[in-house]
C-alpha atoms as a PDB file:
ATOM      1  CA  UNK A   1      33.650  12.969 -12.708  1.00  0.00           C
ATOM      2  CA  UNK A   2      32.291  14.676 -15.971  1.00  0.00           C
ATOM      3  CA  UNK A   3      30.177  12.821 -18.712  1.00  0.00           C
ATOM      4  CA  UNK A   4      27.820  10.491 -18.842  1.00  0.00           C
ATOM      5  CA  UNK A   5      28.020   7.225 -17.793  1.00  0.00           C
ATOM      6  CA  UNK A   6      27.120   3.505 -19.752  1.00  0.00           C
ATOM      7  CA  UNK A   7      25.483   1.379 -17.507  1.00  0.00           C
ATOM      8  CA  UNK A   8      23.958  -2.547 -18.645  1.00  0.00           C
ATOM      9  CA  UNK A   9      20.428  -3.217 -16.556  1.00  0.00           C
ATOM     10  CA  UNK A  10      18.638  -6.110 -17.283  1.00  0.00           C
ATOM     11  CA  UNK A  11      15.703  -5.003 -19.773  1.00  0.00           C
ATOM     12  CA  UNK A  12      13.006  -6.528 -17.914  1.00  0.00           C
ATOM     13  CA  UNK A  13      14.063  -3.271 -15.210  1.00  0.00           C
ATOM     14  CA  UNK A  14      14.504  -1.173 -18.095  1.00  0.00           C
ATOM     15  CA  UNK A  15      11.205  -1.673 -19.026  1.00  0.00           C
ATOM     16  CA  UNK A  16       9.521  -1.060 -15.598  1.00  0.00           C
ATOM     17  CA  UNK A  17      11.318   2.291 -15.264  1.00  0.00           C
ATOM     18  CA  UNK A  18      10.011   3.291 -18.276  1.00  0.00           C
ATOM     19  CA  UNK A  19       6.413   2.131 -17.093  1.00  0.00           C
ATOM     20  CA  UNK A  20       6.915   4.149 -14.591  1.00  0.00           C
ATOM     21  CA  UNK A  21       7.761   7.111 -16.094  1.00  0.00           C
ATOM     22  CA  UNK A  22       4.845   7.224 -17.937  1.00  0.00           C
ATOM     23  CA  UNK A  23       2.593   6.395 -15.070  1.00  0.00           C
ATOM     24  CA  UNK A  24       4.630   9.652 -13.445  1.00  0.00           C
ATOM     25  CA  UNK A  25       3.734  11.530 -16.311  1.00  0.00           C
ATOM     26  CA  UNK A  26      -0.111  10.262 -16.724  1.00  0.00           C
ATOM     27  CA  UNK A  27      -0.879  11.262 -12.749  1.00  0.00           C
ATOM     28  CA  UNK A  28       0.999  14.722 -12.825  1.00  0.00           C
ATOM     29  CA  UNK A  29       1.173  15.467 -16.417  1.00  0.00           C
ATOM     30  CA  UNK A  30       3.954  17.104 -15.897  1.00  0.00           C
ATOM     31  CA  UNK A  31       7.658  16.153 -17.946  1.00  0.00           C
ATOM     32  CA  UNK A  32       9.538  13.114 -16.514  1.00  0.00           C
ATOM     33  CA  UNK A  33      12.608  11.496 -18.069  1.00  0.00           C
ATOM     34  CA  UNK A  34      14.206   7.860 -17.693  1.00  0.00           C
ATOM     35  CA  UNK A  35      17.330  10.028 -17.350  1.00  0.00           C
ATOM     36  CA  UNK A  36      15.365  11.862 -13.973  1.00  0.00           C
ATOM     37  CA  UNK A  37      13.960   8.593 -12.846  1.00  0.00           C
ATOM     38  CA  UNK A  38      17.548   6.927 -12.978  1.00  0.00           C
ATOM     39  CA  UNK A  39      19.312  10.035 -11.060  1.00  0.00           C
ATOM     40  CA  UNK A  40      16.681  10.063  -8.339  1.00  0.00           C
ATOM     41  CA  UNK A  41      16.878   5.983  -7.880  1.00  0.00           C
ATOM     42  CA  UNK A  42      20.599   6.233  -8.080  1.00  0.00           C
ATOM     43  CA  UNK A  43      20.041   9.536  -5.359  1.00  0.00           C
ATOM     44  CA  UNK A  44      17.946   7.241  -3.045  1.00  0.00           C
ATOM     45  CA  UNK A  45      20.298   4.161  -3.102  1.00  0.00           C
ATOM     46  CA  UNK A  46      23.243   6.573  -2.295  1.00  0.00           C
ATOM     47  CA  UNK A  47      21.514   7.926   0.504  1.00  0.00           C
ATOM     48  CA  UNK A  48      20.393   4.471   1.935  1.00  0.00           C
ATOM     49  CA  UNK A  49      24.257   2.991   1.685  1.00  0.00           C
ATOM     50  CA  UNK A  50      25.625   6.268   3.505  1.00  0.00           C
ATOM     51  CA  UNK A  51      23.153   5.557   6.014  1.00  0.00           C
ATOM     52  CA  UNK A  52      23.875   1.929   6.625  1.00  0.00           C
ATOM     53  CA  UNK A  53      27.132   1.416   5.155  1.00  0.00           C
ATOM     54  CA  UNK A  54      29.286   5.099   5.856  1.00  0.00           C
ATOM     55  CA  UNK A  55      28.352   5.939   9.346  1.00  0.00           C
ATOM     56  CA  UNK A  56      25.790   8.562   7.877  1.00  0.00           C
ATOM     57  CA  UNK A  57      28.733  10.336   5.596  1.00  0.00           C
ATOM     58  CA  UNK A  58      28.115  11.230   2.391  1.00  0.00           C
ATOM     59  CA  UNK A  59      29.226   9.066  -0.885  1.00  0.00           C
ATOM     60  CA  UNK A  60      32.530  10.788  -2.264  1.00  0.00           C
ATOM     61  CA  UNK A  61      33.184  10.084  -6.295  1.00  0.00           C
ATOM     62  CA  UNK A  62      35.517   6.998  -6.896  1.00  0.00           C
ATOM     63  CA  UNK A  63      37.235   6.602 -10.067  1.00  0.00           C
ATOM     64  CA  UNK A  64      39.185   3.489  -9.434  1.00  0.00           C
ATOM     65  CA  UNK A  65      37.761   0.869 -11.830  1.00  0.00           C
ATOM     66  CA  UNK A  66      35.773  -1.991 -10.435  1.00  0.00           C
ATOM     67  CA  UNK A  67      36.235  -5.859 -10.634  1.00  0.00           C
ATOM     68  CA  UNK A  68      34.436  -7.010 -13.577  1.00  0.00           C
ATOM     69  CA  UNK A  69      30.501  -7.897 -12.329  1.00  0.00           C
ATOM     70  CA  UNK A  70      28.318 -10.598 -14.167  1.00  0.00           C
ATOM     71  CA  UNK A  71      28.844 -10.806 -18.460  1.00  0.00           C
END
């Protein structure tokens, strides 16, 4: 799956990511982007779900759409 993706997060989250981004890049003073931040949370979540969820195999891309969540 190419591209990026669109995804709605509440903004209160939104906002604490970005807090912590900047306290990332305040301690190291080195660059960090929401965009890093996102991909490592999303990394970490993956990795926790193939753990508990797919016997310890990893998460293959799914492009069959999803029921609609919460509007």
């Amino acid at each position: 799956v190419d591209g990026l993706s669109k995804v709605n997060i509440p903004r209160d989250l939104h906002l604490r990511a970005r807090a912590a981004v900047r306290i990332v890049r305040r301690v190291t003073g080195r660059s960090y982007t929401i965009a890093q931040f996102l991909r490592e949370a999303i990394m970490a979540q993956l990795a926790v779900i193939a753990r508990d969820y797919n016997n310890g195999q990893e998460i293959y891309p799914d492009t069959a759409p999803l029921d609609p969540g919460r509007r």
